[in-house]
Structure formats: C-alpha cells, structure tokens
C-alpha atoms as a PDB file:
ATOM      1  CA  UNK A   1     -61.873  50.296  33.347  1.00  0.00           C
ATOM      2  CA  UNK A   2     -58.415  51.402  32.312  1.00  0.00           C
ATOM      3  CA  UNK A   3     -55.428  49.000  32.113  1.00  0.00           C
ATOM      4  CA  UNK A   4     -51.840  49.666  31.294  1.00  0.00           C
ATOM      5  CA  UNK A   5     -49.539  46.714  30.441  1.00  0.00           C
ATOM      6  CA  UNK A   6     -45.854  47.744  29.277  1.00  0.00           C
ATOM      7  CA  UNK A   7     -42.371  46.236  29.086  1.00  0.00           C
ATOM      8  CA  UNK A   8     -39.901  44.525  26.835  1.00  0.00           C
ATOM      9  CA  UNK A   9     -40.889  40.978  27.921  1.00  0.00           C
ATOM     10  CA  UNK A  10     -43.480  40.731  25.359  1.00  0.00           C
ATOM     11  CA  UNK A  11     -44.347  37.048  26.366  1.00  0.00           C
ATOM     12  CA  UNK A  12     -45.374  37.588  30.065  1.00  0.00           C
ATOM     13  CA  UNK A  13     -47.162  40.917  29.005  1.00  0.00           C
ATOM     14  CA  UNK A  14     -49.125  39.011  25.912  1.00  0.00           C
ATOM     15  CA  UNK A  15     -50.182  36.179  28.924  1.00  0.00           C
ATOM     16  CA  UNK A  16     -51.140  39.034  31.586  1.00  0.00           C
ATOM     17  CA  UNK A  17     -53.119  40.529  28.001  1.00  0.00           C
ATOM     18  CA  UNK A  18     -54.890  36.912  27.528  1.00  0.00           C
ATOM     19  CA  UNK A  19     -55.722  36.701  30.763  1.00  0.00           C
ATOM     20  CA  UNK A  20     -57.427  40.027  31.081  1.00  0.00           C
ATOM     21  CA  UNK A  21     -59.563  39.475  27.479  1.00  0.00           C
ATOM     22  CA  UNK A  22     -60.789  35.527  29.246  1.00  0.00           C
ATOM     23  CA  UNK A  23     -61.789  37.073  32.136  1.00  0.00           C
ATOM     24  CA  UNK A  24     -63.985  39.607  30.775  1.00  0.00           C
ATOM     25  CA  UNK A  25     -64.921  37.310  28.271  1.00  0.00           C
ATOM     26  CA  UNK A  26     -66.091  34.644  30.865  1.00  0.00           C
ATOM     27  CA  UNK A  27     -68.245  37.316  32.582  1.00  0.00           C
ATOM     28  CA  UNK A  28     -69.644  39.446  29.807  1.00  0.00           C
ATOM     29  CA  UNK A  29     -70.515  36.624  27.324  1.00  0.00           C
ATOM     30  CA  UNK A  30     -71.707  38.003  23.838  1.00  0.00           C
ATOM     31  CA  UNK A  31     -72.330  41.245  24.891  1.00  0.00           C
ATOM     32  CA  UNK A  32     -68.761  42.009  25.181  1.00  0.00           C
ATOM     33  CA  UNK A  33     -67.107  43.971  21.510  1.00  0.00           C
ATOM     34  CA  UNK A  34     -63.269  43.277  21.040  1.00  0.00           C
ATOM     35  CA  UNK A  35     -61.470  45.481  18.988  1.00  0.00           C
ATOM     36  CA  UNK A  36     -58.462  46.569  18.781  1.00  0.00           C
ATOM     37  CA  UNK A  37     -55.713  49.473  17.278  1.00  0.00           C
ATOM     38  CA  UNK A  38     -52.689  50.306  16.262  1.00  0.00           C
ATOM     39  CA  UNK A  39     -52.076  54.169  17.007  1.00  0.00           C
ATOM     40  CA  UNK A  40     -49.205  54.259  14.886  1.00  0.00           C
ATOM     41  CA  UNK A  41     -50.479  52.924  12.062  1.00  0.00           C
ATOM     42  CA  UNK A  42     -54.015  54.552  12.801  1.00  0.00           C
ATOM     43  CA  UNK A  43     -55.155  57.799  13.124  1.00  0.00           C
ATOM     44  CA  UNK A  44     -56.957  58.895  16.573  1.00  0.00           C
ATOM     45  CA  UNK A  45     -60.049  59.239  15.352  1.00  0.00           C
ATOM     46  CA  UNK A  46     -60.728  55.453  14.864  1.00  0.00           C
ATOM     47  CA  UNK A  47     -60.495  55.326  18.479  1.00  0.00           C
ATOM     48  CA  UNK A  48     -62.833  57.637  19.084  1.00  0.00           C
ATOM     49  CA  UNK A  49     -65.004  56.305  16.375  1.00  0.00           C
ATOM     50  CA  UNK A  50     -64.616  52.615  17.703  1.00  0.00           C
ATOM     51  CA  UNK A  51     -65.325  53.892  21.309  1.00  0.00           C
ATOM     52  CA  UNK A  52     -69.023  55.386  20.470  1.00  0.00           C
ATOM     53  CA  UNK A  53     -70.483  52.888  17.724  1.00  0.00           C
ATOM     54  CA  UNK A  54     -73.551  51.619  19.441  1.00  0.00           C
ATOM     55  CA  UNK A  55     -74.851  48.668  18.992  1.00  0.00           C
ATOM     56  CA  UNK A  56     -78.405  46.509  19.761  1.00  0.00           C
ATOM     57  CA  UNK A  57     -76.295  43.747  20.455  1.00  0.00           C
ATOM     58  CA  UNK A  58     -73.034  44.743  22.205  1.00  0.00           C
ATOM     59  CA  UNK A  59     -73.266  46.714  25.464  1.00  0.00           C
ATOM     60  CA  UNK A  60     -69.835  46.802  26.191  1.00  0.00           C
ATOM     61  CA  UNK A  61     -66.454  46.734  24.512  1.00  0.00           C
ATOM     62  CA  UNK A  62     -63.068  45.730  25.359  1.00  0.00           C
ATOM     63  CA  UNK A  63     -60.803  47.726  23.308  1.00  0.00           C
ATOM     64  CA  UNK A  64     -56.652  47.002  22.845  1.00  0.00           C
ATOM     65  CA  UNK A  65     -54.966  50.135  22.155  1.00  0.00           C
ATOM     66  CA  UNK A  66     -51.007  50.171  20.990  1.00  0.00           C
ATOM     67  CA  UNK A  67     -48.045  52.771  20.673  1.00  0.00           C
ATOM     68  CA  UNK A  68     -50.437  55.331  22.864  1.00  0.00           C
ATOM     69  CA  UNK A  69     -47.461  56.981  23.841  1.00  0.00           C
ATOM     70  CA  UNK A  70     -46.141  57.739  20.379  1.00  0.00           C
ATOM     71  CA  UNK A  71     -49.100  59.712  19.334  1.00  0.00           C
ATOM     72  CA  UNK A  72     -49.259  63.213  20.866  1.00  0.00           C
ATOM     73  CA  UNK A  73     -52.646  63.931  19.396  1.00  0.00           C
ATOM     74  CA  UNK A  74     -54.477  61.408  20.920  1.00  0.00           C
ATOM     75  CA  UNK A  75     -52.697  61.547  24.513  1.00  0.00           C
ATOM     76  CA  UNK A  76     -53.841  65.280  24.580  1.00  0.00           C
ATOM     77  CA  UNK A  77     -57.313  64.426  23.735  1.00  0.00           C
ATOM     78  CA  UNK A  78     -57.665  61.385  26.043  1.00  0.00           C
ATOM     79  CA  UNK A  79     -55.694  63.064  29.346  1.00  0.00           C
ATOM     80  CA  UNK A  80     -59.008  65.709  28.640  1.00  0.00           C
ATOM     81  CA  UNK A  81     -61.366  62.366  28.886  1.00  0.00           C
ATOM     82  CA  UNK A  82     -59.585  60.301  31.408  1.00  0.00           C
ATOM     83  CA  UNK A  83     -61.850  60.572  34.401  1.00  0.00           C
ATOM     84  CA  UNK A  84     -64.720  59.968  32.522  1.00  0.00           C
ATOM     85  CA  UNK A  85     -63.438  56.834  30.261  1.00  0.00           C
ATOM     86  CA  UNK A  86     -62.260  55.630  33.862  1.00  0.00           C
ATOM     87  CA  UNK A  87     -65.465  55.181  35.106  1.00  0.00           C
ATOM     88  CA  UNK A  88     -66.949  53.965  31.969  1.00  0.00           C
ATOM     89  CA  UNK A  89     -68.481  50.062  31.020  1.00  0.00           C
ATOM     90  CA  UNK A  90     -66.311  49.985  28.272  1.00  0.00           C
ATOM     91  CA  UNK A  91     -62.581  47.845  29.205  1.00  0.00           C
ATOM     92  CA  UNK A  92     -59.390  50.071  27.729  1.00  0.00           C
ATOM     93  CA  UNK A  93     -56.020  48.135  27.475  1.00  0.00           C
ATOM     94  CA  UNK A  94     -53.185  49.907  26.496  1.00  0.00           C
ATOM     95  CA  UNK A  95     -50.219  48.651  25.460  1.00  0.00           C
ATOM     96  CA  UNK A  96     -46.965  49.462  25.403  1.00  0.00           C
ATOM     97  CA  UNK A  97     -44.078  46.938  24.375  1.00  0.00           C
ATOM     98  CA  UNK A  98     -41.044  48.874  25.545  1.00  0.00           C
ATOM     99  CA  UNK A  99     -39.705  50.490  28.551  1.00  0.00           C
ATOM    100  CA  UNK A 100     -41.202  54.122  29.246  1.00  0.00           C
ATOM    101  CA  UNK A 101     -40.315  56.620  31.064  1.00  0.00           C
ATOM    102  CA  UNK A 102     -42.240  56.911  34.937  1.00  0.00           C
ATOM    103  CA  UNK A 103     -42.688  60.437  35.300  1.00  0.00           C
ATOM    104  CA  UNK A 104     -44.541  60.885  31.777  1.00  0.00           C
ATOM    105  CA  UNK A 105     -47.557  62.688  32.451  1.00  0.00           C
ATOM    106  CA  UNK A 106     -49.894  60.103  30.369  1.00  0.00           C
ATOM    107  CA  UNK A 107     -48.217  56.991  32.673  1.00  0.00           C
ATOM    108  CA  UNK A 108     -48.812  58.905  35.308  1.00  0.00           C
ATOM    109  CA  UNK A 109     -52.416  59.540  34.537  1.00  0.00           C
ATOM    110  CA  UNK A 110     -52.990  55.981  33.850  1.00  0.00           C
ATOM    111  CA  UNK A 111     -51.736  54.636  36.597  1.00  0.00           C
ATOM    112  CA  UNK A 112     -53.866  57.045  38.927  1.00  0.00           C
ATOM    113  CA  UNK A 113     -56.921  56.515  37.349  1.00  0.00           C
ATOM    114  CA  UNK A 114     -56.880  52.099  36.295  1.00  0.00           C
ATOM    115  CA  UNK A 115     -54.150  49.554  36.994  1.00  0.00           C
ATOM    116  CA  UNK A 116     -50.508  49.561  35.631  1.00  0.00           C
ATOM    117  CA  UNK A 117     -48.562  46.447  35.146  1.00  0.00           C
ATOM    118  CA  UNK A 118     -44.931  46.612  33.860  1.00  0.00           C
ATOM    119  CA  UNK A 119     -43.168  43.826  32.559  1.00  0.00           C
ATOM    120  CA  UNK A 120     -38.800  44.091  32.492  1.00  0.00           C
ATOM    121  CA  UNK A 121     -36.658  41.145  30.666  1.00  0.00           C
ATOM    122  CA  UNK A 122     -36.346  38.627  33.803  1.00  0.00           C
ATOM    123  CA  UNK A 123     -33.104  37.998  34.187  1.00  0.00           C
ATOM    124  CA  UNK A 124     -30.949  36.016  36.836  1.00  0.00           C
ATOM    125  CA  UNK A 125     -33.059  34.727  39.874  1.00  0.00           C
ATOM    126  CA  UNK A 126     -36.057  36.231  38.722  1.00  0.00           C
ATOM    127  CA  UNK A 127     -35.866  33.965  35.217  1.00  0.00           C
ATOM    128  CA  UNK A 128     -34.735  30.967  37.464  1.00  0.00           C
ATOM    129  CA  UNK A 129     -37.815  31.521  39.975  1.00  0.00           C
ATOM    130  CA  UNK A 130     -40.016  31.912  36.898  1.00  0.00           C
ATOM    131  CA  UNK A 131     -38.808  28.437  34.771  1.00  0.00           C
ATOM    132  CA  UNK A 132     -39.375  27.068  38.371  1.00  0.00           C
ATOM    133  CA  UNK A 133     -42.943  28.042  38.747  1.00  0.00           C
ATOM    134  CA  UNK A 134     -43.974  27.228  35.284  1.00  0.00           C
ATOM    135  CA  UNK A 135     -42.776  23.565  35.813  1.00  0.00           C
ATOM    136  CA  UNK A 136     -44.679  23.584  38.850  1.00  0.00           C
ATOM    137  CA  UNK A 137     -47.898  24.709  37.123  1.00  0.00           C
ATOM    138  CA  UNK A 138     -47.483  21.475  35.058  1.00  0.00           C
ATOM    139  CA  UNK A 139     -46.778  18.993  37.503  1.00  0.00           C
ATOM    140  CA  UNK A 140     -43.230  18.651  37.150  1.00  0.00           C
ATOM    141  CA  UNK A 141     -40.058  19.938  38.571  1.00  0.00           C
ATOM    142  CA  UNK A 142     -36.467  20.473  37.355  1.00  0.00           C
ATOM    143  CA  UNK A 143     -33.005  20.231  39.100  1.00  0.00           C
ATOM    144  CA  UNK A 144     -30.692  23.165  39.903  1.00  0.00           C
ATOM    145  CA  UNK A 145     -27.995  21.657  37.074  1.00  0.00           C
ATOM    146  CA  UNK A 146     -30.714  21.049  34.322  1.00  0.00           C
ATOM    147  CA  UNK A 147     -32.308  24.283  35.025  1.00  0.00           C
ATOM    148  CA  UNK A 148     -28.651  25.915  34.529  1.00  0.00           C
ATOM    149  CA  UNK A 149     -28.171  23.863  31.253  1.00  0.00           C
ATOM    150  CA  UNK A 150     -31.616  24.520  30.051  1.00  0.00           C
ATOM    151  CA  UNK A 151     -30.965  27.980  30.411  1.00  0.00           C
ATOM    152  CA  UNK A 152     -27.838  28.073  28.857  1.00  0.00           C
ATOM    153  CA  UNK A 153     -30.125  25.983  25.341  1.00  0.00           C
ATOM    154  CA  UNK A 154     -32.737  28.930  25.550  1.00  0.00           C
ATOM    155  CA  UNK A 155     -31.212  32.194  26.811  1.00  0.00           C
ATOM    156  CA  UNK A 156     -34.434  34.376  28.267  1.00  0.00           C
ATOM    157  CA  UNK A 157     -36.403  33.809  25.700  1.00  0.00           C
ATOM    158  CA  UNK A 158     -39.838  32.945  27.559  1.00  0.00           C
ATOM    159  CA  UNK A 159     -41.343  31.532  24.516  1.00  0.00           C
ATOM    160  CA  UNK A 160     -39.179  28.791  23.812  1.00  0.00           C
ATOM    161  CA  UNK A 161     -38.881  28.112  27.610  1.00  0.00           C
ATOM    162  CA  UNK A 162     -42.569  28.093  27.858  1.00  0.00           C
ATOM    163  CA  UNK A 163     -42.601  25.298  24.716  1.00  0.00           C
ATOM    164  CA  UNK A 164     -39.303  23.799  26.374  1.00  0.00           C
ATOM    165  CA  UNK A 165     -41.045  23.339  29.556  1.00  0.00           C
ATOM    166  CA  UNK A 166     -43.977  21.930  28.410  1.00  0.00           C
ATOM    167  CA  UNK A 167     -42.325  19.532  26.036  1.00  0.00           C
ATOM    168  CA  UNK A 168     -40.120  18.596  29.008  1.00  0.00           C
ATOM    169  CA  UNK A 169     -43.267  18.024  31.458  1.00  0.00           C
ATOM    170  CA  UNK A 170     -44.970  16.019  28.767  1.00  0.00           C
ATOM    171  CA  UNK A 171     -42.173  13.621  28.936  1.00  0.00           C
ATOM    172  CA  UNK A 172     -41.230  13.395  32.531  1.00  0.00           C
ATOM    173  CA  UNK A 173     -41.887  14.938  36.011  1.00  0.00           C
ATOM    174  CA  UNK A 174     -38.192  14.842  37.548  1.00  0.00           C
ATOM    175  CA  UNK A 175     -36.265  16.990  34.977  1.00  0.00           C
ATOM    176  CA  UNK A 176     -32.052  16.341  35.364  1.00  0.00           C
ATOM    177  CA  UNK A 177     -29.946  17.522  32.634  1.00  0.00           C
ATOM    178  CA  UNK A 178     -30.675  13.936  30.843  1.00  0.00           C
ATOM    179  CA  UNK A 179     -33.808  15.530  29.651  1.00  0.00           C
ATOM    180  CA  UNK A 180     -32.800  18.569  29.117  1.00  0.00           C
ATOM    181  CA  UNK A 181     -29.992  16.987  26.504  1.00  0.00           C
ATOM    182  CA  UNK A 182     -32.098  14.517  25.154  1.00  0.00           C
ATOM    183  CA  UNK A 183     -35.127  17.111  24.398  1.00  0.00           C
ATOM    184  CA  UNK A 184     -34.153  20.673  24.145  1.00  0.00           C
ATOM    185  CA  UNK A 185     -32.666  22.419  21.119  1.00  0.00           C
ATOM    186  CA  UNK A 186     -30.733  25.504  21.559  1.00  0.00           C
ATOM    187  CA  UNK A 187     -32.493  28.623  20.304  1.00  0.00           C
ATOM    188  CA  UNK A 188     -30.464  30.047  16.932  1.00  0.00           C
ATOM    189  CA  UNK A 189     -29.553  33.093  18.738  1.00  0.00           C
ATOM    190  CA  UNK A 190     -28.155  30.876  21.399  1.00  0.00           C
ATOM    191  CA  UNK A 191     -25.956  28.871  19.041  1.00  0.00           C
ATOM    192  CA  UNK A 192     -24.375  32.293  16.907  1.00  0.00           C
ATOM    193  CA  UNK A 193     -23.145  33.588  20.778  1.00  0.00           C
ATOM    194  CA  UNK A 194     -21.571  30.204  21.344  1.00  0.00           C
ATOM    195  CA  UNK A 195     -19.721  30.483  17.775  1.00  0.00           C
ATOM    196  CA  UNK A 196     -19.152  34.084  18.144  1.00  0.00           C
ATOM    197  CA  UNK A 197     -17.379  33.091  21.196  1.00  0.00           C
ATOM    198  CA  UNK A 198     -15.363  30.093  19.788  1.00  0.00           C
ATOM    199  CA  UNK A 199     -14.403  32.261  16.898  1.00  0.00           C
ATOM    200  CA  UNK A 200     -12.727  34.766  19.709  1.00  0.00           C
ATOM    201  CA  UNK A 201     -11.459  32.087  21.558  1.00  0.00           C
ATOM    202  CA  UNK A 202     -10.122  30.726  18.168  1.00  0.00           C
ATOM    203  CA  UNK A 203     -11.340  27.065  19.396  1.00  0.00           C
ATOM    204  CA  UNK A 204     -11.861  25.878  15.456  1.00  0.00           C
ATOM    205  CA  UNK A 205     -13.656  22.435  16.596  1.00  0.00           C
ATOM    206  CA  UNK A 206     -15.962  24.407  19.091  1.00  0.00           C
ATOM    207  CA  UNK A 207     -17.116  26.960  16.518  1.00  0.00           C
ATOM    208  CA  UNK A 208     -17.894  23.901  14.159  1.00  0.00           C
ATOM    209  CA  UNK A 209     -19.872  22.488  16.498  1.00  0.00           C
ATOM    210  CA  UNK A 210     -21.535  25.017  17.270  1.00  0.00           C
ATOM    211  CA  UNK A 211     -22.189  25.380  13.300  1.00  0.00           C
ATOM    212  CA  UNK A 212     -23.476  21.619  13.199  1.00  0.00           C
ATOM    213  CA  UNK A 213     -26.478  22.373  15.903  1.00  0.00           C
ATOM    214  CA  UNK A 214     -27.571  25.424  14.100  1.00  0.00           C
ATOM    215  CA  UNK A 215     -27.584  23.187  11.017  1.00  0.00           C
ATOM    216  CA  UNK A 216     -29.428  20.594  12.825  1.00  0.00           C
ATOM    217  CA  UNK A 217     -32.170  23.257  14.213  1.00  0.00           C
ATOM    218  CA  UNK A 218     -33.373  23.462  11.033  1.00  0.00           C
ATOM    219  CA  UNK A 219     -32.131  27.149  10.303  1.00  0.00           C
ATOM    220  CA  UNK A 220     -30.854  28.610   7.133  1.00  0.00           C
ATOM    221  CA  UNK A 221     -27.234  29.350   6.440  1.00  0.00           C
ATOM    222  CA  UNK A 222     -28.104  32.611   4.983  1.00  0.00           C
ATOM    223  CA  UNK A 223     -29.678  33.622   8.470  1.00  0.00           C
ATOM    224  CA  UNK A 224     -26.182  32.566  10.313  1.00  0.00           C
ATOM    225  CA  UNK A 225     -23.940  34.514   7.956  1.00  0.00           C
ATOM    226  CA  UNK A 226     -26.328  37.361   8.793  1.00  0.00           C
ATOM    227  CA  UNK A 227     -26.814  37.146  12.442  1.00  0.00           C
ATOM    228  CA  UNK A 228     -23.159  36.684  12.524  1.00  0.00           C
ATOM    229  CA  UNK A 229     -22.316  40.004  10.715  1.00  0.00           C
ATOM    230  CA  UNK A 230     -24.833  41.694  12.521  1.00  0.00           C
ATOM    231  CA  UNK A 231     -23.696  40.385  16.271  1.00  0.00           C
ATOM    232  CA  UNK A 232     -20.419  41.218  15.787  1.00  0.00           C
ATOM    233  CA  UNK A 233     -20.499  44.566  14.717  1.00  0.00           C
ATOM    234  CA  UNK A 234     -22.351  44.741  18.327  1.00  0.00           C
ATOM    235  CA  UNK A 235     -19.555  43.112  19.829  1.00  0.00           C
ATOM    236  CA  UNK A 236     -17.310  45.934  18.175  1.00  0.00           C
ATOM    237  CA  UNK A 237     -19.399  48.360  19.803  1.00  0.00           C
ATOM    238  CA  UNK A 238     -19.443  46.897  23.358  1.00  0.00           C
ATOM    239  CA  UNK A 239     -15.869  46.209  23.312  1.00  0.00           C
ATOM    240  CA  UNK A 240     -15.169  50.031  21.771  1.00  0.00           C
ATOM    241  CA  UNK A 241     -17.868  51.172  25.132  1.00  0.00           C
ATOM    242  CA  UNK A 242     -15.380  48.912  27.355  1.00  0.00           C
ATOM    243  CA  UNK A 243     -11.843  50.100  25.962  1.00  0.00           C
ATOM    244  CA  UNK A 244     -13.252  53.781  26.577  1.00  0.00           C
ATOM    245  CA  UNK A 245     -13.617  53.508  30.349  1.00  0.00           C
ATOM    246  CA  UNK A 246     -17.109  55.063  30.332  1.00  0.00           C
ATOM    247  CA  UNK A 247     -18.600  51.786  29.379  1.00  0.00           C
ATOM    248  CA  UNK A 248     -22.542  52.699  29.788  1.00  0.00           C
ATOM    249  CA  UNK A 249     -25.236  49.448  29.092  1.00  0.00           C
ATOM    250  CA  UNK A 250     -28.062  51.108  28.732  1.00  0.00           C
ATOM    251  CA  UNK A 251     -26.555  53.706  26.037  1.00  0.00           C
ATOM    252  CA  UNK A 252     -25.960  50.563  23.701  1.00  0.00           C
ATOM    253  CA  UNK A 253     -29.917  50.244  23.462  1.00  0.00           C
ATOM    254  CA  UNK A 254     -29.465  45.737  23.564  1.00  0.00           C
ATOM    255  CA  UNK A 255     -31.390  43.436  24.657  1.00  0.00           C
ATOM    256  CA  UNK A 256     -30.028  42.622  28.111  1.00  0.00           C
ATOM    257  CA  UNK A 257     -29.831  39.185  27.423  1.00  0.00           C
ATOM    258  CA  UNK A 258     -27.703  40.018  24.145  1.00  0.00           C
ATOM    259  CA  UNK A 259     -25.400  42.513  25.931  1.00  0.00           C
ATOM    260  CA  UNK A 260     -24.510  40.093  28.642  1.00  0.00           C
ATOM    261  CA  UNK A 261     -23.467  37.549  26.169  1.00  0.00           C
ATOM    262  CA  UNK A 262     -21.451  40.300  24.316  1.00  0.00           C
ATOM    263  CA  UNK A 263     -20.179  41.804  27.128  1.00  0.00           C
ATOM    264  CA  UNK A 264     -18.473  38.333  28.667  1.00  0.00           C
ATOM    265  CA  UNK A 265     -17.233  37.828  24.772  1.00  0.00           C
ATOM    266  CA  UNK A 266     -15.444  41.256  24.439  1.00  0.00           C
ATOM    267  CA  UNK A 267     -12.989  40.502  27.601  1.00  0.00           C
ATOM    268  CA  UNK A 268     -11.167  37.789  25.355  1.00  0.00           C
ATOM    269  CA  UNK A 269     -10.603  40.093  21.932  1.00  0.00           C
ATOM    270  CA  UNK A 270      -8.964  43.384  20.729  1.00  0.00           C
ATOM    271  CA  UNK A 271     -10.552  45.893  19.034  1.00  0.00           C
ATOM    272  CA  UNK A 272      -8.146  45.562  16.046  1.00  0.00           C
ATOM    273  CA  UNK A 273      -8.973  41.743  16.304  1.00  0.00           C
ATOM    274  CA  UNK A 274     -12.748  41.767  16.003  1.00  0.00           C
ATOM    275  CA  UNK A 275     -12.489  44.355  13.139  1.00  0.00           C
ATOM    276  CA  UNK A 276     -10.305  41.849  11.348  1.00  0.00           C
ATOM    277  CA  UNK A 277     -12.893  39.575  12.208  1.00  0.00           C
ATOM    278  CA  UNK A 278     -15.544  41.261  10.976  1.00  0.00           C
ATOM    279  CA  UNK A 279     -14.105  42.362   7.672  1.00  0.00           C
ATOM    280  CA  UNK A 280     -13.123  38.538   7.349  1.00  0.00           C
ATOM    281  CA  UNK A 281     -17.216  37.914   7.856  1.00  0.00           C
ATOM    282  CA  UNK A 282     -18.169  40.476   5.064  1.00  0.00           C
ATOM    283  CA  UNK A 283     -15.510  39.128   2.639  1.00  0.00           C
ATOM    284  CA  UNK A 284     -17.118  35.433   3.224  1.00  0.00           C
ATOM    285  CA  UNK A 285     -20.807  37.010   2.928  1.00  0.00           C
ATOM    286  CA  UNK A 286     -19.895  38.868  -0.386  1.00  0.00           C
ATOM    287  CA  UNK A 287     -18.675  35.492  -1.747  1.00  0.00           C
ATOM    288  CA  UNK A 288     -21.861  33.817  -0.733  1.00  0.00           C
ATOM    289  CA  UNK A 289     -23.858  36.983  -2.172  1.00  0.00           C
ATOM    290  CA  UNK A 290     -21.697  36.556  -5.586  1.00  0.00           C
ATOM    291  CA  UNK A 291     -22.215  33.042  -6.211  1.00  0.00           C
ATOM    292  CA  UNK A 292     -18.583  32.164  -5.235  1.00  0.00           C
ATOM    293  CA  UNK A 293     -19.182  29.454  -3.235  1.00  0.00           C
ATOM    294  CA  UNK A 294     -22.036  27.277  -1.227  1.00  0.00           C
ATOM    295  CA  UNK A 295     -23.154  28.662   2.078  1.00  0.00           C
ATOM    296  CA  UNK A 296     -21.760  25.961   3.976  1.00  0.00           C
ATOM    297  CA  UNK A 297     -18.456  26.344   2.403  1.00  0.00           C
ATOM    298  CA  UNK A 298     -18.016  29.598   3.552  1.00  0.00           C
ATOM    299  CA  UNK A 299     -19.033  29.454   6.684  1.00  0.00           C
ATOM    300  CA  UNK A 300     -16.319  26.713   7.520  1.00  0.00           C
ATOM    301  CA  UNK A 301     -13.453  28.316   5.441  1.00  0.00           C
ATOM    302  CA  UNK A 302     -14.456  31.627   7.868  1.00  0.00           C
ATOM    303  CA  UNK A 303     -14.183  28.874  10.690  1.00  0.00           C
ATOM    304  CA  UNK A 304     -10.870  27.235   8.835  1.00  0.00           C
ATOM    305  CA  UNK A 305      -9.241  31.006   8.700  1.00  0.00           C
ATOM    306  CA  UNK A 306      -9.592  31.969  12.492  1.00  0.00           C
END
C-alpha cells in the first residue's frame, strides 16, 4: 500500500501519520518492521536495501520515507516500480512537509496508484471549526468570545492549541474567556507581533506589556531581541511588496499566519520608519552582543526610544 501525506501543517499531518502506523500496528502485531528514511540525508539505495531485507520474523514492513521529491534518483527508479510496490504487503508512507506542486509527475503517480492526503495551514473558519471539534473530542466546549481570545494567545499553531485545549478541558467543560485568561499563555511568537505592533503604533506601555508576558513565559531575552530583528526585517519586506502596488503573498515565501500579522502591521508605518526602526533594533542588539548593557535594559531603552 502506498500513502502520500504532504502539507505545511506538520501537526495534523504527524496525527494522520500516527494514526496510519496504530492501525497497522493493531492488525499486524509483531510481524509488522517499522523503519524509516530520510532521502535527503540518505542515499536511495538504503531504501531499496531496507525494502528487500528478509526476515524469519517480520513478514511485512511499514516504511516512512521523507523529502521523496527532492531526490531525482530515486523518483526515477521508483516511478519504474510503482505498480508493483502498489500492490505489494509491504506499507510505504511518504512524506512531504511542504506544499508541492499538483501536476508533478511523481504526485501524480502516487496519487493514482495509493491514497494522497494534503494538509494546508488552517486558517479562518477552518482553524475555528477545528479548535471546535477538538474540544468536542474531550468533552468540553468553548464560547464564540473565548475561542476568539484563545486564538488571538496561540495564533495557528495546532500544537499549543492541542496542549491549550486539553489543559482547558482538564479544568472545565464550559470554556468563556475566564478560562481562557486564567489558563492560557500566549505563544512567544504571539507576544513579539503584539510588541512589533505597539512599537509601530508607538503605544510605549503596550509594548512593555507585551515585554512582561514574554518574560513571564519563561523565554529568553536573547530569543526576543532576535525574533524581533528577524520579524521586522519581514515587515520591511511586506510593507516594501505593499508600497510597490504589485503586492504578491505567496512571493514572500511566510508562513500565512506570520504574513497576516505583518501584513495588518505594515498599514500603520513608513518604509523610512521601520528602517529607522530596525537600525534602532541592531544598534540595541550590538550593545547586548558587546557587553554594554543587560538584556532587559535594552530591550526597554529600545521600548523608551520609540
């Protein structure tokens, strides 16, 4: 049997991948093999070489294969073998944690000859129908205005929702936004977009607060000075895209969850604003590099200086 699971949203793919190893596992017992590679980091022939071991004791094997589609080698080889391997006792999984393209010939051959599952960044309704469902599958439900505020803690990152959710369960099974405050930390990534966007805004208590709960989540300094640098040279870049009048999404290669945050951001700064920003960020983060002052001291005088 040949499977095919693909898509940025590495979380429902690595459940759908769970799911598929249990099941086999449940009806092949000991007499199932797992193995898996890394086609990038391997060469071909370890496949092959997995693939036709025999074995007294194992009959059948359920082999993970990643980054197929970045090794031309092997995808000539297999496409020769497809039909066969199709049809054979042993399970193939390949996986692919990106987007790819739907009129490559190896997708294509996949898909014809086992079962293809893609798996896109949720996003909007889809995430809200999905939160709703996994409260459901533990007993609990949440409220139109907690979901919204739990969302805005977490983003669409499905693993912290999936621990969010079943820390929230645990505790209760009518979820308002009193839960939701009480219990939920804001992801890191989160908390830099809501100080990116009081530093545009120039709301000096906001961004400060927004520098206390990444404090409080337990994350480094170091990591915020980074993230910082790093997110707003991406909010240079959107806001360059949108100043153009050819402003393309996809062409930025984000996360969609990152460019939607960026792109609501850029509206409220100039260019010649955020570069002033930025070179204010790399004069604080050369200080902190140098020895100059505490971590926490810069970040606030960068706060102090907007």
């Amino acid at each position: 049997m040949l499977y095919l699971l693909y898509g940025k949203d590495e979380y429902r793919l690595n459940q759908k991948l769970l799911s598929i190893k249990q099941e086999y596992a449940k009806k092949y017992g000991s007499s199932l093999c797992f193995e898996s590679i890394d086609l990038i980091e391997s060469d071909e022939k370890l496949f092959w070489s997995y693939l036709n071991q025999s074995s007294l004791f194992v009959s059948k094997k359920l082999l993970v294969i990643e980054n197929a589609f970045s090794n031309l080698t092997f995808k000539k080889s297999f496409l020769k073998k497809i039909k066969e391997l199709s049809h054979s006792e042993h399970i193939l999984i390949f996986i692919e944690k990106k987007e790819i393209k739907l009129t490559d010939s190896f997708f294509l051959a996949l898909k014809e000859s086992g079962k293809a599952q893609g798996f896109s960044i949720l996003t909007g309704k889809k995430l809200e129908n999905w939160v709703k469902n996994a409260f459901v599958q533990f007993g609990s439900n949440i409220t139109e205005e907690a979901l919204r505020n739990l969302l805005e803690y977490t983003g669409n990152n499905l693993w912290l929702l999936s621990n969010e959710i079943q820390k929230l369960s645990a505790f209760k099974k009518e979820i308002t936004k009193k839960e939701v405050a009480l219990l939920v930390k804001g992801s890191p990534e989160v908390e830099i977009f809501k100080t990116i966007d009081a530093l545009v805004s120039r709301n000096k208590k906001e961004a400060l607060i927004a520098i206390q709960r990444f404090v409080d989540s337990g994350e480094s300094l170091f990591y915020l000075s980074s993230m910082l640098a790093f997110q707003m040279r991406n909010l240079l870049m959107v806001k360059i895209a949108q100043s153009s009048g050819n402003f393309l999404p996809k062409e930025l290669g984000m996360h969609p969850f990152v460019l939607k945050k960026l792109t609501g951001i850029a509206r409220n700064i100039s260019v010649e604003q955020l570069k002033l920003s930025l070179q204010n960020i790399f004069t604080a983060d050369l200080k902190r590099k140098t020895g100059q002052e505490s971590p926490e001291g810069i970040i606030k005088s960068l706060i102090l200086s907007i």
